[in-house]
Structure formats: structure tokens, C-alpha cells
Protein backbone atom coordinates (compact mmCIF):
# COMPACT_ATOMS: atom_id res chain seq x y z
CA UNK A 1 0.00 0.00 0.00
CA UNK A 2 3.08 2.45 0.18
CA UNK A 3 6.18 2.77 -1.78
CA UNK A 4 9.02 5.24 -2.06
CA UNK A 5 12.55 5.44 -2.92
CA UNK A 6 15.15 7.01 -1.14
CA UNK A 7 18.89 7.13 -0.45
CA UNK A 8 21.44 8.64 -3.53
CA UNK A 9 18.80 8.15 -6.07
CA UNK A 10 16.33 11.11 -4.43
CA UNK A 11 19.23 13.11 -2.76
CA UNK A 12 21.23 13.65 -6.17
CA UNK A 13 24.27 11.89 -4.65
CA UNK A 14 24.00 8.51 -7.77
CA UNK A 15 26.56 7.38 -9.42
CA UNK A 16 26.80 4.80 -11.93
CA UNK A 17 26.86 1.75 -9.41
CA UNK A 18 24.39 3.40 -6.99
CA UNK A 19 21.41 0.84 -5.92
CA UNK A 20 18.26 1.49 -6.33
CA UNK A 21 16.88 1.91 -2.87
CA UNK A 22 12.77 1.17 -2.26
CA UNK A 23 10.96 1.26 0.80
CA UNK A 24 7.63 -0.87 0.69
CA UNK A 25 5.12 -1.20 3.42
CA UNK A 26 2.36 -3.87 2.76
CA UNK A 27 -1.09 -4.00 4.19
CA UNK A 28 -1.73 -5.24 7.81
CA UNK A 29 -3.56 -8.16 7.89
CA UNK A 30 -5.64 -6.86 11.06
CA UNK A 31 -3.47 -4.49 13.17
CA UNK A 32 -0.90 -1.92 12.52
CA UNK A 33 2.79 -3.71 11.57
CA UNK A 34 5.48 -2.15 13.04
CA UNK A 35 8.84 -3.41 13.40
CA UNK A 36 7.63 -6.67 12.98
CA UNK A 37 9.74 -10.07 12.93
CA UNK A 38 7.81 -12.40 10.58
CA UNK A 39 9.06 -12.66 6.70
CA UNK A 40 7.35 -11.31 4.35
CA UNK A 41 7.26 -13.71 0.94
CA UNK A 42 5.64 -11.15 -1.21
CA UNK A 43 8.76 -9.15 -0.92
CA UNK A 44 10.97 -11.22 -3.32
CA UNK A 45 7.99 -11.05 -5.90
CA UNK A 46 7.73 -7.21 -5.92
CA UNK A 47 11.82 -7.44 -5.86
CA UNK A 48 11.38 -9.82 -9.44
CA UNK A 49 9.02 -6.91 -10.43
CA UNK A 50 11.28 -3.72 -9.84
CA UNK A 51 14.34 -5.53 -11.26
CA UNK A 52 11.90 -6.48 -14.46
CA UNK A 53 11.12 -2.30 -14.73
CA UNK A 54 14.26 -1.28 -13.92
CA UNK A 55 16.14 -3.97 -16.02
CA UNK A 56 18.56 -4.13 -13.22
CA UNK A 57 19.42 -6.63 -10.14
CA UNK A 58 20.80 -3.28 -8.22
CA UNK A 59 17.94 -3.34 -5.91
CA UNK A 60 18.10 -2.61 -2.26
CA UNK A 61 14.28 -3.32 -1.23
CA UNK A 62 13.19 -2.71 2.75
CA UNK A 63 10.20 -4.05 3.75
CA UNK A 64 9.02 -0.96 6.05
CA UNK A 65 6.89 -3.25 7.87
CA UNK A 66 9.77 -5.02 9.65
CA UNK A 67 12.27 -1.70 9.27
CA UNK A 68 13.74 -0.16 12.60
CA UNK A 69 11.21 2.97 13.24
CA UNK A 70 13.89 5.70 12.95
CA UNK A 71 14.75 4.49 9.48
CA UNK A 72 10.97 4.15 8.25
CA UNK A 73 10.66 8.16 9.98
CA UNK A 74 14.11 8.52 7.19
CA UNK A 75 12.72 6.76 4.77
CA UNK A 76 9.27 8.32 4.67
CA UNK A 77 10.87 11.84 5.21
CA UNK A 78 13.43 12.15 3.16
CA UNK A 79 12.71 9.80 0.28
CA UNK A 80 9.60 9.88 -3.06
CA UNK A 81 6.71 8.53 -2.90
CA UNK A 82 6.16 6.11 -5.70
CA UNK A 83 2.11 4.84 -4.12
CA UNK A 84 0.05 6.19 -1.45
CA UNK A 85 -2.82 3.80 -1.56
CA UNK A 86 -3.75 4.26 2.03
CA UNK A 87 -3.32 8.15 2.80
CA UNK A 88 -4.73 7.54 6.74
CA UNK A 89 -1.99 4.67 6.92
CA UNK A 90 0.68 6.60 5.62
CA UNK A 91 0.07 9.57 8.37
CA UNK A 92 -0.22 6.64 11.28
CA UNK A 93 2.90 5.28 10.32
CA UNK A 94 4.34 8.77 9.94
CA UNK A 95 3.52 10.00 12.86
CA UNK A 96 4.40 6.67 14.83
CA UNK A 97 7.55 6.36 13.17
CA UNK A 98 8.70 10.72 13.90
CA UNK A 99 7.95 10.08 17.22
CA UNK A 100 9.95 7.07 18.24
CA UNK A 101 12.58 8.36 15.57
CA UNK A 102 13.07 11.62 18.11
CA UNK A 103 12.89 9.05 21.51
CA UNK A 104 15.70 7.45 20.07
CA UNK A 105 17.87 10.77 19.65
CA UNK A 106 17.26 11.29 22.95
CA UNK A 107 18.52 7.16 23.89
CA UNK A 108 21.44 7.65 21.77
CA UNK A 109 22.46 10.68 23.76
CA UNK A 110 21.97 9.46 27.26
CA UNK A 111 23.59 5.93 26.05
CA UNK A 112 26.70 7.85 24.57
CA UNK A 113 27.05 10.04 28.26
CA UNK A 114 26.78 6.49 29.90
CA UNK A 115 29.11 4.97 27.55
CA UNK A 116 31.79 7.56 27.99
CA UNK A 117 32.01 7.31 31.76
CA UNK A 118 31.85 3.75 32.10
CA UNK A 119 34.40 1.15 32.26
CA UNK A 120 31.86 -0.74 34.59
CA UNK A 121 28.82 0.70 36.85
CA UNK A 122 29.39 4.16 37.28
CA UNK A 123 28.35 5.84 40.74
CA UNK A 124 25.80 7.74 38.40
CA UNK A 125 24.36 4.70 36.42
CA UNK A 126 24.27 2.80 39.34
CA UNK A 127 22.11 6.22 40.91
CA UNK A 128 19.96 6.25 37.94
CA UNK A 129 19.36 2.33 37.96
CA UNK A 130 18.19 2.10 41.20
CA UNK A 131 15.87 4.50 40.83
CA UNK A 132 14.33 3.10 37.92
CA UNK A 133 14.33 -0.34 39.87
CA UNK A 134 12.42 0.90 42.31
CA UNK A 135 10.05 2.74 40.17
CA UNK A 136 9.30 -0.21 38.69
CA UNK A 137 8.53 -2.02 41.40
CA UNK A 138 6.04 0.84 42.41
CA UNK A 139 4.30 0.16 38.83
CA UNK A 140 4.38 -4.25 39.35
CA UNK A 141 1.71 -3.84 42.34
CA UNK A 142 -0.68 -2.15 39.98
CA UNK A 143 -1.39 -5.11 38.37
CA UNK A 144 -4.26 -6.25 40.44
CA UNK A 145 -5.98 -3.27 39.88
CA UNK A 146 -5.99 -3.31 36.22
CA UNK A 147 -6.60 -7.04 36.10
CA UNK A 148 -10.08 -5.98 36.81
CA UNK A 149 -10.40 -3.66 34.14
CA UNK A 150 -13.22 -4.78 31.14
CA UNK A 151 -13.48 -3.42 27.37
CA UNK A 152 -16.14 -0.48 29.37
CA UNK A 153 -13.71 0.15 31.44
CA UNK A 154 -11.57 0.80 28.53
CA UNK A 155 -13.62 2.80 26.84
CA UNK A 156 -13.50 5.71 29.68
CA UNK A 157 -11.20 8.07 28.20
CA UNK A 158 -9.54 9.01 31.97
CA UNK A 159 -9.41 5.29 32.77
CA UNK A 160 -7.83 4.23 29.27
CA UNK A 161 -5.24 6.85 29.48
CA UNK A 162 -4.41 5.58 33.06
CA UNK A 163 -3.65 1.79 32.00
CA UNK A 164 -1.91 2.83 28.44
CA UNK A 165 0.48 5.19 30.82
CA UNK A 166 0.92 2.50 33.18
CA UNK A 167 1.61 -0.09 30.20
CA UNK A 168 4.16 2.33 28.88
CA UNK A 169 6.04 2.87 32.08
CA UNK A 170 6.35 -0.95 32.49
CA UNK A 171 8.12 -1.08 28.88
CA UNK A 172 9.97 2.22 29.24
CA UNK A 173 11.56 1.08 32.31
CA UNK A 174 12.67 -1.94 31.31
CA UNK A 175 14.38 -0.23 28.43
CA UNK A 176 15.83 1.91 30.75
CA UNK A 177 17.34 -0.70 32.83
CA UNK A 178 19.02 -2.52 29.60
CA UNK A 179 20.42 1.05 28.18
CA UNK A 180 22.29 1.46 31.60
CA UNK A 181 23.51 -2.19 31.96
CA UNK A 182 24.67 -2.15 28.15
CA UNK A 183 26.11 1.08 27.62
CA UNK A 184 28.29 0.47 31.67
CA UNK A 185 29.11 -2.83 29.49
CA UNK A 186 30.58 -0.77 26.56
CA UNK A 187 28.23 -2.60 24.32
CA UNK A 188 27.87 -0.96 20.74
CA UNK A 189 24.57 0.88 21.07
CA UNK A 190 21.53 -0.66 19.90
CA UNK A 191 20.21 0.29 16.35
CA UNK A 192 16.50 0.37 17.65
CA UNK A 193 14.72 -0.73 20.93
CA UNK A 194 13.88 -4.41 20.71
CA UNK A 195 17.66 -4.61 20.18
CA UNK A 196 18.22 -3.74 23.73
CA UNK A 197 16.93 -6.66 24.73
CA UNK A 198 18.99 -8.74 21.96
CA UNK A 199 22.02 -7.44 23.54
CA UNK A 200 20.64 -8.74 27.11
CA UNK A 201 20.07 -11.91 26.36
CA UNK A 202 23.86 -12.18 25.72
CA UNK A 203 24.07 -11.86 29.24
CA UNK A 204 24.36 -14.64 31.40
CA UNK A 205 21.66 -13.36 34.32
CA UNK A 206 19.40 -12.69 31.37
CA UNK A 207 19.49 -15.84 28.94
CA UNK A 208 16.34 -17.68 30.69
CA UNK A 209 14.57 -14.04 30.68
CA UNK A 210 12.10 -14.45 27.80
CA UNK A 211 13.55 -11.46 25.80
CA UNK A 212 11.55 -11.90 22.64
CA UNK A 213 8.44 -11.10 25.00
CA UNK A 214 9.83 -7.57 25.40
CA UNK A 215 10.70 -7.02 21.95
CA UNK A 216 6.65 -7.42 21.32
CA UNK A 217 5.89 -5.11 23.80
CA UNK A 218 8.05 -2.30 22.55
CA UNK A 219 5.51 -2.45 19.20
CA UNK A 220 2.93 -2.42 21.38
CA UNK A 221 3.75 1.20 23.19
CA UNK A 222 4.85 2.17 19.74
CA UNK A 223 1.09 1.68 18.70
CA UNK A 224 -1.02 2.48 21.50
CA UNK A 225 -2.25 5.91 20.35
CA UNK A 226 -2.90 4.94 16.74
CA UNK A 227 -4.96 1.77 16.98
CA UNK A 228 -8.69 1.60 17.27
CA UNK A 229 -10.06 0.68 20.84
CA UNK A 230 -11.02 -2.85 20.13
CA UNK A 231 -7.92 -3.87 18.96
CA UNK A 232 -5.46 -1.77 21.22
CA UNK A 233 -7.95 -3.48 24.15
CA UNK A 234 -7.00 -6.90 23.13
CA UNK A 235 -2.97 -6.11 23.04
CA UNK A 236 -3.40 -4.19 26.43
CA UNK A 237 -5.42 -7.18 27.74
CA UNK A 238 -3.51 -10.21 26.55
CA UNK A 239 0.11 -7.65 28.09
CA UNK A 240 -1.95 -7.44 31.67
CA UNK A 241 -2.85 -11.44 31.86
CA UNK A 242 0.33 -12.70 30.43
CA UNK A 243 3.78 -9.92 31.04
CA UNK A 244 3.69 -10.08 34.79
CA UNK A 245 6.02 -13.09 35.65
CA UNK A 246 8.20 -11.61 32.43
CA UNK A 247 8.70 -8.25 34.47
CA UNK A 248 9.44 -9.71 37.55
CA UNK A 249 11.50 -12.19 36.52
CA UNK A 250 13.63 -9.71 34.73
CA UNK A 251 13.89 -7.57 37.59
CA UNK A 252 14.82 -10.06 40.15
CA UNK A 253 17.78 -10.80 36.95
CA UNK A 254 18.70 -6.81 36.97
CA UNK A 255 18.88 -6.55 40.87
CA UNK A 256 21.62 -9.69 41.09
């Protein structure tokens, strides 16, 4: 449903081995896809097609559905659109993709101060990760209240934006915790959120930490303001019944 190019092609910058680089997002088959981990098979057929056009194998194609967010906000920026089937898509994804493009600027910075200081825990990340330790354990006993919660519950604007903030401080604060442990660790910093957790699993207190559970749940607070009720419901839901043994679990890991 959306196409464009980008890179040397659009900027002026081609030469006469420069790829052609094309961005392509394909329709969600209920939800919003964002950053998502499946394959996508239709890709090598619209590959076969652009190489038939172009009558050349020089083809960079990025499926924009499985794309890091800050390089979908590049992409969609910066580069030509060659289809806009879906003009109320293309602003979601936009808008989505902006915003976590700019939270990441702000990661990188903090992760590069961290980095610089840091052969191991410095008296400063150490500061800053107890505090977000014991934030989080603040949010953890909220669970039994918003276990209760229905779909009318959910539809109460006040009450909706109290469990979405609450869902977003659980996710933001784990992502917290593995930007201080990596960047103390003088890990190379993470090209985009879910690769935090990547990085963690690498770690022996974190390899029986379900990791790829986290990695959902960043997509999730990427999407929570652009999804329709009934479907944001059933993500917010299914995170209250099943992430609370994931969160604890990784913070009894973190506080070893």
C-alpha cells in the first residue's frame, strides 16, 4: 500500500553503481505492523518486479513493515513517494515512526554520556538504575488493579489513558534498565529498541529471561495511540494477563 525510494537516487548523490533503494510497506492483515519479525514472501515477488522495470538486479528493497522505526521516519521523510494507496496509513505510520525516531535521539544521547564514563557501573548509572528499579517495582503492584479492568472500562477516556500510561512505564523502564547495563558494558549501542533486549540476552543473568516477549511489547507502546479501541484493548489485555512473571522475573535478573 506504500512505496518510495530514497537514499542517492532522491538526494542527487548517484553514481553509476548506486542501488536502487525502495521502501515498501504492505497491508496489515488486522493491526498496525510495526517493526515486525515475521518474513514477508511477497517481498521477493515485488523485488522480481522492480528488477523487471528497472532492467537491473541493483535493488536494495526494505520491507518498512519489519524496518527499525527511525529508518521508516528517514525513509518516509526524506525519500519519493512512488504509491500512497492508504493516505490515513501513511500519516499513522508517519507520525508513529517521527515520534519514536526523536525518543531514540534522545537514547542515543543518554547511552553515549553512559558509555563515555563507564568502564563498569558508574556511581551515576548505578544512581539512575536504582531509581528506575524501584520505580518499577512501584508500577508491578498495579497489576491487580488493572486485572479488573473490562473493554467499558476501557472505553473511559480518563481510565484508558491511566492503564496505556501504566503499560508504557512498564516497557519504558525496562528499556531503561538494559540502556544502563549495556552502555556500563561498553556494548555498541543498539540500532533500535527491541535490540536492547537482543544485547541482554547475551548476558548470562538474562538468557532464561524471555527477551523476545519484550521485543513485542516495545511495538505495542509504539502503537497504542494509533490503533482503534477494540484492537489496542486486546494487546493491552492479553500484556496485563500474560507480562507479569516476564517483568518480575527480569527484575529479580537486573537486581543480582
Amino acid at each position: 500500500v506504500l512505496a518510495f525510494i530514497f537514499g542517492s537516487k532522491v538526494k542527487g548523490e548517484e553514481s553509476k553503481i548506486s542501488d536502487w533503494d525502495i521502501g515498501v510497506y504492505f497491508k496489515p492483515e488486522e493491526r498496525l505492523e510495526i517493526e515486525e519479525t515475521k518474513s514477508y514472501p511477497q517481498a521477493s515477488l515485488v523485488w522480481a518486479d522492480l528488477a523487471d522495470i528497472l532492467k537491473t538486479d541493483d535493488i536494495d528493497l526494505v520491507v518498512l513493515n519489519r524496518a527499525p522505526l527511525n529508518i521508516v521516519a528517514s525513509i518516509l521523510r526524506e525519500g519519493q513517494p512512488l504509491m500512497v494507496k492508504d493516505e490515513d496509513l501513511f500519516l499513522k505510520i508517519l507520525i508513529i515512526s517521527l515520534k519514536a525516531s526523536s525518543d531514540y535521539r534522545e537514547f542515543v544521547d543518554r547511552y553515549y554520556q553512559i558509555y563515555q564514563k563507564a568502564n563498569s557501573l558508574s556511581a551515576s548509572a548505578k544512581e539512575r538504575l536504582k531509581k528506575i528499579v524501584l520505580f518499577l517495582e512501584e508500577e508491578l503492584t498495579l497489576y491487580e488493579y488493572f486485572q479488573k479492568f473490562s473493554y467499558k472500562d476501557y472505553e473511559d477516556i480518563h481510565k484508558r489513558h491511566e492503564v496505556e500510561r501504566w503499560v508504557e512505564n512498564l516497557i519504558n523502564s525496562a528499556i531503561d534498565i538494559g540502556e544502563v547495563i549495556l552502555a556500563s558494558n561498553k556494548i555498541k549501542i543498539p540500532d533500535y529498541y527491541r535490540e536492547i533486549f537482543l544485547k541482554l540476552a547475551n548476558f548470562d543473568e538474562f538468557k532464561d529471561v524471555r527477551i523476545d516477549k519484550f521485543g513485542e511489547w516495545v511495538r505495542l507502546r509504539n502503537i497504542l495511540a494509533h490503533e482503534y479501541l477494540d484492537i489496542k484493548w486486546d494487546s493491552i489485555k492479553r500484556f496485563v494477563e500474560e507480562s507479569r512473571e516476564y517483568f518480575e522475573k527480569f527484575l529479580q535478573k537486573e537486581k543480582r
